[in-house]
Protein backbone atom coordinates (compact mmCIF):
# COMPACT_ATOMS: atom_id res chain seq x y z
CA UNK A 1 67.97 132.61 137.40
CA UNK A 2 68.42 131.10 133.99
CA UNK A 3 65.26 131.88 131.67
CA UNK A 4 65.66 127.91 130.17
CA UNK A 5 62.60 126.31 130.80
CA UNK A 6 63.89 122.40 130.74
CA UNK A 7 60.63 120.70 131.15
CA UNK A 8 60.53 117.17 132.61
CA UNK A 9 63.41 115.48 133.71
CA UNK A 10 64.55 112.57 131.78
CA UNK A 11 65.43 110.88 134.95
CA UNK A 12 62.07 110.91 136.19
CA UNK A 13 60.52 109.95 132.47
CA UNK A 14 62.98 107.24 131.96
CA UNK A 15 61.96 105.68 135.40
CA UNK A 16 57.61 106.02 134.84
CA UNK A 17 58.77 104.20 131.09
CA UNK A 18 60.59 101.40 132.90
CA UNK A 19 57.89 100.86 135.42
CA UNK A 20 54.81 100.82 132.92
CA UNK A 21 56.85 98.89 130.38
CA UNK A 22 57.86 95.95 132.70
CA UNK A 23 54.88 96.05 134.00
CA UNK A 24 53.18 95.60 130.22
CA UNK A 25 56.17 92.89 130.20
CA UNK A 26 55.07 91.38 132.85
CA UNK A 27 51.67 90.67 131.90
CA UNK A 28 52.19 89.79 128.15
CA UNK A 29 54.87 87.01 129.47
CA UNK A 30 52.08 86.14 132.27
CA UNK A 31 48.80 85.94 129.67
CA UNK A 32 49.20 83.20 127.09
CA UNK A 33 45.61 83.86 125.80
CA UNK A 34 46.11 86.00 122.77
CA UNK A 35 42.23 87.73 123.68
CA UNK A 36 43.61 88.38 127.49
CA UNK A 37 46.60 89.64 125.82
CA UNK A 38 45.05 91.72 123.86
CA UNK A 39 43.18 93.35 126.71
CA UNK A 40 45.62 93.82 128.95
CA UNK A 41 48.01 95.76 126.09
CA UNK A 42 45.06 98.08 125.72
CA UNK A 43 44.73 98.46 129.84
CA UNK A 44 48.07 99.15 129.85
CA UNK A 45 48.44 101.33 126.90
CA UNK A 46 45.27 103.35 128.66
CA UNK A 47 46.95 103.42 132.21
CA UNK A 48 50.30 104.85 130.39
CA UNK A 49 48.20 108.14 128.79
CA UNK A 50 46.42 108.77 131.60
CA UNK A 51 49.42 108.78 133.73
CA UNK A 52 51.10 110.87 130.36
CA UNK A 53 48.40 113.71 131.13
CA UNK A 54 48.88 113.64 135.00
CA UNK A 55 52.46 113.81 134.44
CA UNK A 56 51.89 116.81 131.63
CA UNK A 57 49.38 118.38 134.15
CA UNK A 58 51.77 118.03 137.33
CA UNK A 59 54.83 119.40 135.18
CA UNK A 60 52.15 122.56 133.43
CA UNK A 61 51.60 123.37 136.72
CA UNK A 62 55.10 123.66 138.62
CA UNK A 63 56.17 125.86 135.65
CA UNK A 64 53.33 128.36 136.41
CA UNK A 65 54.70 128.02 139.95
CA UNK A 66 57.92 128.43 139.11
CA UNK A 67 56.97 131.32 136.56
CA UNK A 68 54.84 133.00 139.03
CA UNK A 69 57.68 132.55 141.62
CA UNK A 70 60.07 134.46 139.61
CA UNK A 71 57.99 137.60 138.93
CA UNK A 72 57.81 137.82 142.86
CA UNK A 73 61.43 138.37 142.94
CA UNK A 74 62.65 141.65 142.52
CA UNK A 75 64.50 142.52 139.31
CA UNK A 76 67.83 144.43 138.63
CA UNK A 77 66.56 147.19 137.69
CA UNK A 78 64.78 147.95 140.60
CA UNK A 79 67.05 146.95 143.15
CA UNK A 80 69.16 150.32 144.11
CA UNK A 81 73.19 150.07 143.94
CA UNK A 82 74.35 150.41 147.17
CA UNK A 83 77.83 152.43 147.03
CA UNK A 84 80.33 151.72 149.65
CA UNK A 85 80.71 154.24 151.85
CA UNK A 86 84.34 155.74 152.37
CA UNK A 87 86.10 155.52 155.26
CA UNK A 88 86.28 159.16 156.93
CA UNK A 89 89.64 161.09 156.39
CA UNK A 90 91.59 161.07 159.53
CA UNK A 91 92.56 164.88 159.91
CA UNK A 92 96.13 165.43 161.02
CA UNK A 93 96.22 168.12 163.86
CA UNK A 94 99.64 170.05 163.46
CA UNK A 95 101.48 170.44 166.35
CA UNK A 96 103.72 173.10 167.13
CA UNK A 97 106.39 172.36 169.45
CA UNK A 98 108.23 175.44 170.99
CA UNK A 99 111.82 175.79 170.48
CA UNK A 100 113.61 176.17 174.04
């Protein structure tokens, strides 16, 4: 196993951005009150930490999984070489064949 630890995945970031930015799209376009606006920025802006920390918290905790997962495993070291055994020697039997 590689010992990179790569984090989130972009992939799945990129998507959760999309999603909370059309949403904050959305409702800007949708709200012409500048006050309602205003709220709903700071609803959204709210919704998109908390769901920052869940993410964080979700992602902290596969890592430990992963992590913990890993020292399970046996290592190299402790895994004994197993040497092929050789295949036995055929012994020739000498044969004497009388002379007539």
């Amino acid at each position: 196993m590689s010992d990179n630890k790569k984090g989130v995945n972009p992939l799945t970031s990129g998507v959760a951005g999309a999603i909370i930015g059309a949403a904050a799209a959305a409702a800007a376009v949708a709200l012409s009150d500048e006050n309602n606006k205003k709220k709903a920025e700071k609803v959204l802006g709210d919704m998109q930490k908390e769901g920052n920390k869940f993410f964080k918290e979700i992602s902290r905790i596969a890592m430990d999984l992963k992590d913990r997962g890993e020292k399970m495993l046996p290592s190299q070291k402790t895994i004994a070489p197993t040497k092929a055994k050789s295949a036995p020697k055929k012994v020739a039997k000498k044969t004497s064949k009388a002379k007539v």
